[in-house]
C-alpha atoms as a PDB file:
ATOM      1  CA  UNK A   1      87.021  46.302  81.365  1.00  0.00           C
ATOM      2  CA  UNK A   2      83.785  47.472  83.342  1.00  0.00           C
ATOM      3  CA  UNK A   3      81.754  45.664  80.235  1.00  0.00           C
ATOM      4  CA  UNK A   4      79.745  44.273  82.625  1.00  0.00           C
ATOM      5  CA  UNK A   5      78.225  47.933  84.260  1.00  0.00           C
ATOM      6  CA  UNK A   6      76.840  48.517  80.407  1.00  0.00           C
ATOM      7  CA  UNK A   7      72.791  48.887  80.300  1.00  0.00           C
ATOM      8  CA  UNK A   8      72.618  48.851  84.328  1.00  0.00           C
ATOM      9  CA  UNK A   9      70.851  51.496  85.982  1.00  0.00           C
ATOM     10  CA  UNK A  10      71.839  53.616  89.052  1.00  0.00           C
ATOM     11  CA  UNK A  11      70.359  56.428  90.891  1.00  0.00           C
ATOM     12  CA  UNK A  12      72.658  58.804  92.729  1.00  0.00           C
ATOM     13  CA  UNK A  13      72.167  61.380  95.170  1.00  0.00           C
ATOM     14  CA  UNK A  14      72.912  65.329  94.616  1.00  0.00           C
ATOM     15  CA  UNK A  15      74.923  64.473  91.482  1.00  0.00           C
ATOM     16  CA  UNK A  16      73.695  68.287  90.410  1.00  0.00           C
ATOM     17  CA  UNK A  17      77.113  68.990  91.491  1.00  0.00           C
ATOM     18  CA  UNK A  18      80.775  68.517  92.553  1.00  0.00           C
ATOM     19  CA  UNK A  19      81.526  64.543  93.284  1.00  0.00           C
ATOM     20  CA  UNK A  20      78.534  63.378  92.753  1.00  0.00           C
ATOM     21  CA  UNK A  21      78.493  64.693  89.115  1.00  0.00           C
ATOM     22  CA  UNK A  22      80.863  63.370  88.740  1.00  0.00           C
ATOM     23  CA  UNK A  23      79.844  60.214  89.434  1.00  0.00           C
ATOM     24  CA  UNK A  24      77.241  60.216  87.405  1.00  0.00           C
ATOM     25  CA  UNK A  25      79.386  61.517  84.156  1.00  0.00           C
ATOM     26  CA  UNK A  26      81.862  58.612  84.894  1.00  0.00           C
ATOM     27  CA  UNK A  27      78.660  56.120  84.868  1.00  0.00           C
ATOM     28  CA  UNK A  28      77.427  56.839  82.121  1.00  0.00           C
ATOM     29  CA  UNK A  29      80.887  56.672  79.945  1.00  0.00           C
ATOM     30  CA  UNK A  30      80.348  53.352  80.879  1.00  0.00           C
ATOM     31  CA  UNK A  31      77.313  52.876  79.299  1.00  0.00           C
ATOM     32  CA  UNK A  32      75.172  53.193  82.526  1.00  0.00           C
ATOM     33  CA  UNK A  33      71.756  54.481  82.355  1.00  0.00           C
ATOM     34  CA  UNK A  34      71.922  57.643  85.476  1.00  0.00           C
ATOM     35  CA  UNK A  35      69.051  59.052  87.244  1.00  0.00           C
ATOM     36  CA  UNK A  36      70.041  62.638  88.244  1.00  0.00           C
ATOM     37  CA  UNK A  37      68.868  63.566  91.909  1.00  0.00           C
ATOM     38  CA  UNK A  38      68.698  66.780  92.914  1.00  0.00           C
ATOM     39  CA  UNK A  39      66.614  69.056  95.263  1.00  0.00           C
ATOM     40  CA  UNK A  40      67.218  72.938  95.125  1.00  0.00           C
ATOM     41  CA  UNK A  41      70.123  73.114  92.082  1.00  0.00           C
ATOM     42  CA  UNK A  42      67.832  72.680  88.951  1.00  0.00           C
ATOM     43  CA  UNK A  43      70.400  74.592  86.779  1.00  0.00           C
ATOM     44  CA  UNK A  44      73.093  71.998  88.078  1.00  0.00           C
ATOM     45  CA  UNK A  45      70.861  68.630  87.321  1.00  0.00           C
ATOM     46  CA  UNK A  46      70.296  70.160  84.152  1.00  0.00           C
ATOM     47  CA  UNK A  47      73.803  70.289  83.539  1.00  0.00           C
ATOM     48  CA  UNK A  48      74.917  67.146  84.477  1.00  0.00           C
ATOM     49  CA  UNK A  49      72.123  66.028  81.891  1.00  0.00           C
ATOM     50  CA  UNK A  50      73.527  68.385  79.139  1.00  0.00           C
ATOM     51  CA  UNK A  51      76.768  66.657  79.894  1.00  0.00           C
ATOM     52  CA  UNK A  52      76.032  63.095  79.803  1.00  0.00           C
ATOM     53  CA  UNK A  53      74.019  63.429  76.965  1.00  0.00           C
ATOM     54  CA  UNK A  54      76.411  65.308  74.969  1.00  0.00           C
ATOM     55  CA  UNK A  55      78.732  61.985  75.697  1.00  0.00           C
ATOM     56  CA  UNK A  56      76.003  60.235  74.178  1.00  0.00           C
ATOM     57  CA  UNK A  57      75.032  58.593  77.660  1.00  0.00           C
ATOM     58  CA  UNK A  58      71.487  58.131  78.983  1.00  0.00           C
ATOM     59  CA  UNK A  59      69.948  59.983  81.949  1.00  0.00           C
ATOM     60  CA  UNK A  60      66.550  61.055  83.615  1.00  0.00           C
ATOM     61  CA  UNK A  61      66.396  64.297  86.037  1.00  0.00           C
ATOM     62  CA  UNK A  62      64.358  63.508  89.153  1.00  0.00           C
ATOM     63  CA  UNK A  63      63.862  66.541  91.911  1.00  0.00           C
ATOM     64  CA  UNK A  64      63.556  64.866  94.914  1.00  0.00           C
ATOM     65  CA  UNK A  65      63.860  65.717  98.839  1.00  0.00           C
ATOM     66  CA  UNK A  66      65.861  62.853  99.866  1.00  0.00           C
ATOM     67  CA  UNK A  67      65.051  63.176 103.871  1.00  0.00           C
ATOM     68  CA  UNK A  68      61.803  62.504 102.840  1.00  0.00           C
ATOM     69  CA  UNK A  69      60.833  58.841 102.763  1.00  0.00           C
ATOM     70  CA  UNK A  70      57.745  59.340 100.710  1.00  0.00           C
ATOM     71  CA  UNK A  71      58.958  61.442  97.961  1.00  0.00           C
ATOM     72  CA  UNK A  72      61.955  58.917  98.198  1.00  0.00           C
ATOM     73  CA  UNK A  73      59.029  56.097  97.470  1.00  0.00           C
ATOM     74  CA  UNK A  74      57.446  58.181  94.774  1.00  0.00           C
ATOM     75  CA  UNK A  75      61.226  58.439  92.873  1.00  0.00           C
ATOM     76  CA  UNK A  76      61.831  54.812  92.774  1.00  0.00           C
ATOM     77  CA  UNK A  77      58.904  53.943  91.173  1.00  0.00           C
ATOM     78  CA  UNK A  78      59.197  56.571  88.190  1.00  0.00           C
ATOM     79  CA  UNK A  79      62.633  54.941  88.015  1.00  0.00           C
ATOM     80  CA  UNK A  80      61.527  51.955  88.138  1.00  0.00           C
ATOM     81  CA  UNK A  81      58.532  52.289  85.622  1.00  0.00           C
ATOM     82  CA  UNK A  82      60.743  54.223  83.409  1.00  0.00           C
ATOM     83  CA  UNK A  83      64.204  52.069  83.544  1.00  0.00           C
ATOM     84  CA  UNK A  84      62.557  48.705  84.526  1.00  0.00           C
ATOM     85  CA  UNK A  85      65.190  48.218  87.547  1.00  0.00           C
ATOM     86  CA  UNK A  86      67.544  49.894  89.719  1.00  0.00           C
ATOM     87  CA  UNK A  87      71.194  47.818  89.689  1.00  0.00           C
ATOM     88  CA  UNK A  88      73.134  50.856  91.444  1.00  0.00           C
ATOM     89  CA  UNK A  89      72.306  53.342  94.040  1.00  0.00           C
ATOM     90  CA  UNK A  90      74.679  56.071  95.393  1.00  0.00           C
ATOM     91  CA  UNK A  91      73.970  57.858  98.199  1.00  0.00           C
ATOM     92  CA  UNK A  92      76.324  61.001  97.930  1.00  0.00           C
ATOM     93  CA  UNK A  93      73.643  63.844  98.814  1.00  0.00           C
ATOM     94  CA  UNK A  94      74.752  65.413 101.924  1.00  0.00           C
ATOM     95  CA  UNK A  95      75.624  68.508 103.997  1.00  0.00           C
ATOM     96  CA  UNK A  96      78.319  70.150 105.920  1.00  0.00           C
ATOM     97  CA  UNK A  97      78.122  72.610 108.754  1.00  0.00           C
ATOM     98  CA  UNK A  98      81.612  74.048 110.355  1.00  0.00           C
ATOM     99  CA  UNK A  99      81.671  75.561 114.103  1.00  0.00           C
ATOM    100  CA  UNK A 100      81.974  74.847 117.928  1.00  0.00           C
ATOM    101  CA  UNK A 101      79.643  71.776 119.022  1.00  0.00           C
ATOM    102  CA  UNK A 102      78.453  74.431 121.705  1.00  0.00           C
ATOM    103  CA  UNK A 103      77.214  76.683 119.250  1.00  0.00           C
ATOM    104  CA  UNK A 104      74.983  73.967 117.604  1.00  0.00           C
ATOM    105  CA  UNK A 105      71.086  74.173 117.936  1.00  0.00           C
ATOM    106  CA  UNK A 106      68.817  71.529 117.569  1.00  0.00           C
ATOM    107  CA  UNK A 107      67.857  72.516 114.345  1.00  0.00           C
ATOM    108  CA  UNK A 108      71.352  72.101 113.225  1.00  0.00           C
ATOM    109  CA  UNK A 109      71.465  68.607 114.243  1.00  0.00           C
ATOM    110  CA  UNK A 110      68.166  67.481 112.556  1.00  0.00           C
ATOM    111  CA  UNK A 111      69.091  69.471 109.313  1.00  0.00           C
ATOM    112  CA  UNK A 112      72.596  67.125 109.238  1.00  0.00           C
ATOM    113  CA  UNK A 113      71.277  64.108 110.574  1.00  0.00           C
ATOM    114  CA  UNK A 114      67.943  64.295 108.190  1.00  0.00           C
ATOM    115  CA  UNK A 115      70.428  65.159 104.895  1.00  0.00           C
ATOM    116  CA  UNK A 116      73.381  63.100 105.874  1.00  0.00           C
ATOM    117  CA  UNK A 117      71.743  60.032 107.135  1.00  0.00           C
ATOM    118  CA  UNK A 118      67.899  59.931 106.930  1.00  0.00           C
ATOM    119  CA  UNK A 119      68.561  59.992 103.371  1.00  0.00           C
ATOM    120  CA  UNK A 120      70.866  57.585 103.607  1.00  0.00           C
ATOM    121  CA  UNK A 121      68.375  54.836 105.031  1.00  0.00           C
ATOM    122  CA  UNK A 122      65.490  56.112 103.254  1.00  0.00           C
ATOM    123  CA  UNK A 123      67.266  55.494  99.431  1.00  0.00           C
ATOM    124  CA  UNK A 124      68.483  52.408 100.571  1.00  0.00           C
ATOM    125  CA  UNK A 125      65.643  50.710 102.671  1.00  0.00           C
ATOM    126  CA  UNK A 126      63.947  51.549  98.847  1.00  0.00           C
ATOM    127  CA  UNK A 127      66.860  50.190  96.595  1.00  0.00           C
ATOM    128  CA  UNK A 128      67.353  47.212  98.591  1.00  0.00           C
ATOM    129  CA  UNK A 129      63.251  46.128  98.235  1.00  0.00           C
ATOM    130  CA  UNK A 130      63.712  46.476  94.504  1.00  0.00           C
ATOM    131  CA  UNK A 131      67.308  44.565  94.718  1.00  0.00           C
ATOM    132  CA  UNK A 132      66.088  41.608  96.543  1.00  0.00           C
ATOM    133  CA  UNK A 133      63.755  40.678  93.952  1.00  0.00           C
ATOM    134  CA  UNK A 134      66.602  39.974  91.593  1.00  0.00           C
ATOM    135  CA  UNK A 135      69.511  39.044  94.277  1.00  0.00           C
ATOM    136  CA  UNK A 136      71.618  41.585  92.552  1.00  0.00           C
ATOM    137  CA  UNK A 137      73.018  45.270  93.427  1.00  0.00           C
ATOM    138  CA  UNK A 138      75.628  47.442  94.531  1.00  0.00           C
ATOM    139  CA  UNK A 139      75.066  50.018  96.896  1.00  0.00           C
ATOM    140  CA  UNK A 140      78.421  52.946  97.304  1.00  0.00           C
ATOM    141  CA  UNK A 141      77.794  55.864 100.307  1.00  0.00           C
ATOM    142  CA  UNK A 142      79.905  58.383  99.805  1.00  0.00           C
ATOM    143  CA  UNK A 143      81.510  59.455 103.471  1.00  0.00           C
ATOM    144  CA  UNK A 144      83.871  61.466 104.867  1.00  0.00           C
ATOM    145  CA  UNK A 145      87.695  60.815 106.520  1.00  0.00           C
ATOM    146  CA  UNK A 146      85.920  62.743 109.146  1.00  0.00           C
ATOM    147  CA  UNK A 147      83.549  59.949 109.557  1.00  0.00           C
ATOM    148  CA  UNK A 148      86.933  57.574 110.264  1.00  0.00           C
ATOM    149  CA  UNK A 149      88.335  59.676 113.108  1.00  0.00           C
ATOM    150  CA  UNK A 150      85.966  62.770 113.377  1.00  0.00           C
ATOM    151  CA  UNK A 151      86.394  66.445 113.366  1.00  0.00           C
ATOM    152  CA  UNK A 152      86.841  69.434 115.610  1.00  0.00           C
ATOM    153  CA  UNK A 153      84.328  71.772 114.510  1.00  0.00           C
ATOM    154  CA  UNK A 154      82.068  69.292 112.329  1.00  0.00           C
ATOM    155  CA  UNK A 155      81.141  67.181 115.145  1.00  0.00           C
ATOM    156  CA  UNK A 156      77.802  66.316 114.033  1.00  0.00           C
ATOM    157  CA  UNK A 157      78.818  65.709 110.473  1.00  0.00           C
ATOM    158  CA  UNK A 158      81.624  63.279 111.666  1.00  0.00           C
ATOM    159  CA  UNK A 159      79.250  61.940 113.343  1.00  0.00           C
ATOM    160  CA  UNK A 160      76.113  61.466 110.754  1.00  0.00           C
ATOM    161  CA  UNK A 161      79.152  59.939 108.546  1.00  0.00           C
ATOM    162  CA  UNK A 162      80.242  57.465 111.528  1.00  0.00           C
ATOM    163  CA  UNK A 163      76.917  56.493 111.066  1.00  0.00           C
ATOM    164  CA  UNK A 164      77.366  55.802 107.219  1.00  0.00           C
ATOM    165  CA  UNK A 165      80.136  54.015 108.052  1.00  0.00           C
ATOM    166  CA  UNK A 166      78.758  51.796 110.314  1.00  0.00           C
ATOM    167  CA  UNK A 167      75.879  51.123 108.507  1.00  0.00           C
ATOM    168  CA  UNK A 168      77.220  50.210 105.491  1.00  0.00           C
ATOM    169  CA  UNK A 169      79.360  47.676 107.644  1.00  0.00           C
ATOM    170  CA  UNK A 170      76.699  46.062 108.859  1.00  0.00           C
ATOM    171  CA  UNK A 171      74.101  45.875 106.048  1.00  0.00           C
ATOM    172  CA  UNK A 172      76.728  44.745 103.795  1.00  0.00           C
ATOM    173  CA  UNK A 173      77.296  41.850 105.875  1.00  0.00           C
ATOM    174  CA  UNK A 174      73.409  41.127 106.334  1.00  0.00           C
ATOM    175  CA  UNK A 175      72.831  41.610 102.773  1.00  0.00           C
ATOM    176  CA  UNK A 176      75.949  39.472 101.029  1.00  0.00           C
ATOM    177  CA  UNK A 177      73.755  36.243 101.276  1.00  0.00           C
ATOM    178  CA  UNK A 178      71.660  38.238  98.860  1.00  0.00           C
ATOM    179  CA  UNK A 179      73.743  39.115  95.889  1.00  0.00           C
ATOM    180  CA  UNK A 180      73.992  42.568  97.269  1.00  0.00           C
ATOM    181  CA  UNK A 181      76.998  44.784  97.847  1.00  0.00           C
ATOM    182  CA  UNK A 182      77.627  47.688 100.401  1.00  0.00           C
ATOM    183  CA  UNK A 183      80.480  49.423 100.442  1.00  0.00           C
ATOM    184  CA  UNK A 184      81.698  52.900 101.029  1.00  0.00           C
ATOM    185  CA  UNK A 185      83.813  55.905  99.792  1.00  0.00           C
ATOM    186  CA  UNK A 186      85.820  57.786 102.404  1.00  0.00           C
ATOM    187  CA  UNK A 187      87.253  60.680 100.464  1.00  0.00           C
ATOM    188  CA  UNK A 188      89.527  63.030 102.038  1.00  0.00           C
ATOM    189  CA  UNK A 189      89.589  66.748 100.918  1.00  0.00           C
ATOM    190  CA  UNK A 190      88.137  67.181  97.737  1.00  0.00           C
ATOM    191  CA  UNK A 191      88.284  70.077  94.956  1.00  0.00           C
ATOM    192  CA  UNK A 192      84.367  70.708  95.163  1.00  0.00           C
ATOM    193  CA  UNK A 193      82.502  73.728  95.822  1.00  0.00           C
ATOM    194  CA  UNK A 194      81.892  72.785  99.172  1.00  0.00           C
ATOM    195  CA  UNK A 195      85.371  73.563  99.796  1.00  0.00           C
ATOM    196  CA  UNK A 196      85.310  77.161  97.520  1.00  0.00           C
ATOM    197  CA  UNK A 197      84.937  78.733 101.202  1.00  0.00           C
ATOM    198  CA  UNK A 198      88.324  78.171 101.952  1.00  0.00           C
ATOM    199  CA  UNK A 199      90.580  80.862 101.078  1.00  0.00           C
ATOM    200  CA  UNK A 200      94.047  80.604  99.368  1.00  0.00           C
ATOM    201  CA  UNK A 201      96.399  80.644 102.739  1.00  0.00           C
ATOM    202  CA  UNK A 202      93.868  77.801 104.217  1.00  0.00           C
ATOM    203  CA  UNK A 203      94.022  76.224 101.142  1.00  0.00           C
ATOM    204  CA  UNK A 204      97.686  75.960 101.041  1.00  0.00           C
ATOM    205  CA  UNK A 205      98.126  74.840 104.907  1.00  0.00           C
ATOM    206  CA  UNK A 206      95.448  71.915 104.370  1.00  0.00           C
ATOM    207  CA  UNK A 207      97.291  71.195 101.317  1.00  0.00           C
ATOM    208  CA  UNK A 208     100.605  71.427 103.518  1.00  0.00           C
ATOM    209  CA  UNK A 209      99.038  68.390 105.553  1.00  0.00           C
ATOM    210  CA  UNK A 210      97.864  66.505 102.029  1.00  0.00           C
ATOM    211  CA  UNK A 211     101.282  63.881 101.669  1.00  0.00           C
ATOM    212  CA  UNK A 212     100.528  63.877  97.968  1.00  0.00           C
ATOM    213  CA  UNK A 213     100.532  67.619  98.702  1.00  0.00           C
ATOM    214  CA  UNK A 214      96.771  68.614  96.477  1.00  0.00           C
ATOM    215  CA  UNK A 215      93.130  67.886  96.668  1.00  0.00           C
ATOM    216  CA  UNK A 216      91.377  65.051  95.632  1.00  0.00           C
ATOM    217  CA  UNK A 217      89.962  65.381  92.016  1.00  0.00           C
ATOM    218  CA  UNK A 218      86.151  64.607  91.887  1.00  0.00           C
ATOM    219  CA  UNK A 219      87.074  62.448  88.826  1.00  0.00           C
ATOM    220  CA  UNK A 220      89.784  60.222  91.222  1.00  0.00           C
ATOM    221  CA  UNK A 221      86.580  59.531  93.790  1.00  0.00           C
ATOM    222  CA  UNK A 222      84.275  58.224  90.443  1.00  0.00           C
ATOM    223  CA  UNK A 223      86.532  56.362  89.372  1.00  0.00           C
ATOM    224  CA  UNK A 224      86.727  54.459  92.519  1.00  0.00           C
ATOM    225  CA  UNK A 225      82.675  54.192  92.543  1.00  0.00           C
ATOM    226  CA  UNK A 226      82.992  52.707  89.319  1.00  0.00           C
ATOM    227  CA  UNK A 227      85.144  50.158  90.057  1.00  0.00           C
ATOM    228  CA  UNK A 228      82.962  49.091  93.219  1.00  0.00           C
ATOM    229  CA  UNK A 229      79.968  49.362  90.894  1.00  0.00           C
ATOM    230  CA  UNK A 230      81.529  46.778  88.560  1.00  0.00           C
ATOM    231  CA  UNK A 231      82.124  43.031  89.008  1.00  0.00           C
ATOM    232  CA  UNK A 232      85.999  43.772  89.462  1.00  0.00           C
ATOM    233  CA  UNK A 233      84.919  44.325  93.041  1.00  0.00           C
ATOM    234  CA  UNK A 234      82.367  41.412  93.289  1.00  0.00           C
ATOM    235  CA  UNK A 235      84.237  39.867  96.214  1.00  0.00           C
ATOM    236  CA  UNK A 236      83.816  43.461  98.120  1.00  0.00           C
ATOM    237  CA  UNK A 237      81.552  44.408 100.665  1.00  0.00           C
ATOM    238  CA  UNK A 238      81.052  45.889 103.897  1.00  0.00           C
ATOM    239  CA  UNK A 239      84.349  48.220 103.389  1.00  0.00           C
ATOM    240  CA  UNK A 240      84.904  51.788 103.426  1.00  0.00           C
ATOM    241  CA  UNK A 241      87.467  52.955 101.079  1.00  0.00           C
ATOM    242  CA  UNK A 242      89.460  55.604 101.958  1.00  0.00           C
ATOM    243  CA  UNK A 243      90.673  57.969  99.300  1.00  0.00           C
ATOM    244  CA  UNK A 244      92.749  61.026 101.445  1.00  0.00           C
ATOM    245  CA  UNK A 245      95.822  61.560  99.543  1.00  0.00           C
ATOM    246  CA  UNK A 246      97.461  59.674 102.749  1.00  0.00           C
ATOM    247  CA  UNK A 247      96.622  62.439 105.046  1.00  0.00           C
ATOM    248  CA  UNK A 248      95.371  60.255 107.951  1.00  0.00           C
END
C-alpha cells in the first residue's frame, strides 16, 4: 500500500513542529523525499531532520518566510534544482490568535491573513507552475473545523481558513483537467503545542465536548495526508476532510 508515494517529493509548510512534523515524519516512512519549511524554529526543523533521517528517510531544511512570494520563488527553485520536481505540497504553516473581534487591530488581521492565507496562494500559485508541466500533483491545506462553521473569539482565523476552504474547492475543480489534486484537512482539536495554553480544567471541558472524548493525535491527521497524497485517493479532489473526533 502507498507504493506508489515512494521517490516523490513534497514540500510542507512549518513542519518544524506539531502536525506538520508530523506530516513530514509520516512522508518520509513512505519513502518520500521532504523539504522541511520553517521560519523562526531552527532547533525544531532541525529536529524533524534528525528524525527522518534517523528513519533512514530523505529531507532538505529550507528557512523560508512563507507570506513572502519572492522568498517563496527562491525555495522552489532550490527544491527544484536539488530534487528535480515537486509531486506534493502541504500548506500547514499557519497562525492562531484568540480574543474579541473588537479588540482586533489591523495589524492583527494582516499578520493572520498574510500567515494563514497569503502563504497559502503564494506556495501554491508556485507548486502548481511546476505541476502543470508534468500534469501530475497533489496539493493537501491543512484547515481548521473553525474554518467549517467559525469561531467566537478567532474570528479572523475562521475566517482566513474559510478562505482555505474555499479555495481549495475551487482550484481543485479548475485544476482536475490537469492531473492535479486539491483537497483539504479539517482537523478538529489537536494535541499540539498550539494548544499547551490551555490549562487542565479547559482541557477537560473541550475534551467533555470531544464524542470520542480526547484530542486528535498529530499522527491520526498524517495519516490522513498520506492517504490523499497517494493514488488511493486519485478519484479525490476539491474536498475538505474533516477529522474532529465528531465534535461538530
Amino acid at each position: 500500500m502507498f507504493e506508489d508515494l515512494v521517490g516523490k517529493v513534497a514540500l510542507i509548510t512549518g513542519s518544524s513542529r506539531g502536525i506538520g512534523k508530523s506530516i513530514a515524519e509520516e512522508m518520509a516512512k513512505m519513502g518520500i523525499e521532504v523539504v522541511i519549511n520553517y521560519r523562526n524554529d531552527e532547533k525544531g526543523a532541525l529536529d524533524t531532520l534528525k528524525s527522518i533521517k534517523n528513519s533512514g528517510g530523505i529531507a532538505e531544511v529550507y528557512k523560508c518566510d512563507i507570506t513572502s512570494y519572492s522568498e517563496v520563488k527562491n525555495m522552489f527553485e532550490f527544491i527544484i534544482s536539488k530534487f528535480g520536481k515537486i509531486d506534493l505540497l502541504v500548506n500547514n504553516a499557519g497562525i492562531s490568535k484568540i480574543g474579541l473581534f473588537i479588540d482586533m487591530k489591523e495589524n492583527d488581521y494582516n499578520e493572520i491573513m498574510d500567515n494563514d492565507f497569503r502563504g497559502v496562494f503564494n506556495c501554491t500559485s508556485l507548486a502548481v507552475k511546476y505541476m502543470l508541466e508534468r500534469k501530475s500533483g497533489s496539493i493537501i491545506n491543512i484547515s481548521s473545523i473553525w474554518g467549517n462553521v467559525g469561531a467566537s473569539c478567532e474570528v479572523l482565523y475562521s475566517a482566513a481558513k474559510g478562505a482555505v476552504n474555499s479555495f481549495t474547492k475551487a482550484l481543485g475543480k479548475e485544476l482536475a483537467p490537469s492531473g492535479i489534486r486539491v483537497n483539504a484537512i479539517s482537523p478538529g482539536v489537536i494535541d499540539t503545542e498550539m494548544n499547551g495554553s490551555f490549562s487542565n480544567d479547559e482541557k477537560n471541558d473541550l475534551e467533555n465536548e470531544i464524542p470520542m472524548c480526547r484530542f486528535g493525535k498529530t499522527s491520526e491527521i498524517a495519516k490522513i495526508a498520506i492517504f490523499l497524497a497517494s493514488e488511493e485517493a486519485s478519484y479525490i479532489t476539491a474536498q475538505v476532510i474533516t477529522a474532529d473526533g465528531g465534535m461538530l
